[in-house]
Protein backbone atom coordinates (compact mmCIF):
# COMPACT_ATOMS: atom_id res chain seq x y z
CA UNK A 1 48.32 148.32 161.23
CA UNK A 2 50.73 149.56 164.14
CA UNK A 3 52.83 151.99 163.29
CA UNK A 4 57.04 151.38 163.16
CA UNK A 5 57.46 153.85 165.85
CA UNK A 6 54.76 152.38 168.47
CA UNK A 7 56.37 149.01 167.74
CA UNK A 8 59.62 150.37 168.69
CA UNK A 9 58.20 151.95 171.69
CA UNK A 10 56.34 149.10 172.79
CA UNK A 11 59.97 147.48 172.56
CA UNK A 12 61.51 149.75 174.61
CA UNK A 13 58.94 149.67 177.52
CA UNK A 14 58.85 145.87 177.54
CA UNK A 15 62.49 145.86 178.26
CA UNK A 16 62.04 148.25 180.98
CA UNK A 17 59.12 146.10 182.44
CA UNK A 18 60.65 142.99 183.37
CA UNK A 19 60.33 143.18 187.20
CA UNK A 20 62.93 143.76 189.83
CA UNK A 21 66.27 142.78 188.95
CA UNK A 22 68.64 143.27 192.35
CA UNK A 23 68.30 140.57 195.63
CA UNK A 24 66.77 143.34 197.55
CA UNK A 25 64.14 144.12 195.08
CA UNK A 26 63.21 140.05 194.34
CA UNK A 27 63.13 139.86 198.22
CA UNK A 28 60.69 142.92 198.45
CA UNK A 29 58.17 141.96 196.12
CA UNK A 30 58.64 138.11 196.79
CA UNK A 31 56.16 139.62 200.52
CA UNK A 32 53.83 141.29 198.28
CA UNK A 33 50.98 139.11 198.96
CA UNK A 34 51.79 139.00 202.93
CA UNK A 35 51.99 143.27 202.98
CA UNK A 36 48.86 142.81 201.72
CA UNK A 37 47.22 140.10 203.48
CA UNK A 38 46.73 137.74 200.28
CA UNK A 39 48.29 135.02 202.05
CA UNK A 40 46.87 135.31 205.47
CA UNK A 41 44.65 132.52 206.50
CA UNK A 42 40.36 132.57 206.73
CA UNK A 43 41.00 131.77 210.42
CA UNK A 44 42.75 135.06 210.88
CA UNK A 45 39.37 137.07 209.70
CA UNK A 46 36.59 136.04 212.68
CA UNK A 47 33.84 136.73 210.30
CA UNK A 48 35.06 134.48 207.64
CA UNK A 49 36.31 131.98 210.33
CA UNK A 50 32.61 131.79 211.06
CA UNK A 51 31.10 131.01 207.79
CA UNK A 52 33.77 128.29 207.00
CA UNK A 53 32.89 126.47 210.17
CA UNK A 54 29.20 126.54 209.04
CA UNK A 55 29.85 125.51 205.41
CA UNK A 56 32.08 122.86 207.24
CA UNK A 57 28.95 121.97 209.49
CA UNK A 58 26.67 121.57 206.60
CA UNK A 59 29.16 120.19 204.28
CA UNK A 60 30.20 117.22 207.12
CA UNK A 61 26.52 116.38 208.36
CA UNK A 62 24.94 116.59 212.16
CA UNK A 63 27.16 114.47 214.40
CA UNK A 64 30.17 115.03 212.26
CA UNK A 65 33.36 114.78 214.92
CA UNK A 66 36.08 117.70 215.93
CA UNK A 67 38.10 116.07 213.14
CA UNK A 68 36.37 115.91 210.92
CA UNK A 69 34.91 119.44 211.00
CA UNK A 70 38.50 120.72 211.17
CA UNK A 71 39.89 118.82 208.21
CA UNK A 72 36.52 120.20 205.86
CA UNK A 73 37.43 123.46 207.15
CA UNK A 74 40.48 123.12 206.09
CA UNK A 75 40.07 121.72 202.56
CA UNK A 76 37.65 124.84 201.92
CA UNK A 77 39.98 126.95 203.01
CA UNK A 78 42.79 125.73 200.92
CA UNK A 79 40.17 125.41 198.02
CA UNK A 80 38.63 129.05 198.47
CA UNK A 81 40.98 130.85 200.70
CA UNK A 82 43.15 132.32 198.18
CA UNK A 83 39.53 133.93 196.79
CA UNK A 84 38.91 135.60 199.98
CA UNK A 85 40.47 139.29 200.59
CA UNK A 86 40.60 140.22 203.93
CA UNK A 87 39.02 143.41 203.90
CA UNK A 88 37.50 143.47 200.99
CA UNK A 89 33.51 143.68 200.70
C-alpha cells in the first residue's frame, strides 16, 4: 500500500505539473510540434515525397490521372503523415 507521505507528495507534484499557465507560455508550447517538425507536411521531406507518390501510383492503378494521383497522395498523407518524423530513421 502507498505510503501517506508519497501520496502527499504525489499531490504536491501534480499541482505543480499542470502545464504552462501565462499567454506567453500557452503560446510557446501551443508551436511545439512546428519547432519540431511534427506538423510539417510528407511533401516537405523529398524522400518521403517519393514513396507517397508510389504508394499513390500503386494504390490508384496504371493510367490513373494528375488528379487523381494527387488527391490519393493526399488522403495518405493526412492518414499517415502525422506517423512520419522527419528525421527520424
Amino acid at each position: 500500500m502507498t505510503s501517506d507521505c508519497k501520496i502527499e507528495a504525489n499531490r504536491a507534484n501534480a499541482q505543480a505539473s499542470t502545464g504552462p499557465k501565462t499567454a506567453h507560455g500557452r503560446a510557446r508550447s501551443a508551436r511545439n510540434a512546428l519547432r519540431h517538425g511534427l506538423s510539417l507536411p510528407v511533401y516537405s521531406d523529398p524522400i518521403l515525397s517519393e514513396e507517397m507518390e508510389a504508394l499513390a501510383r500503386e494504390i490508384a492503378g496504371e493510367g490513373a490521372s494528375h488528379e487523381i494521383l494527387k488527391i490519393t497522395t493526399d488522403d495518405i498523407d493526412l492518414c499517415f503523415g502525422n506517423a512520419v518524423t522527419p528525421g527520424a530513421a
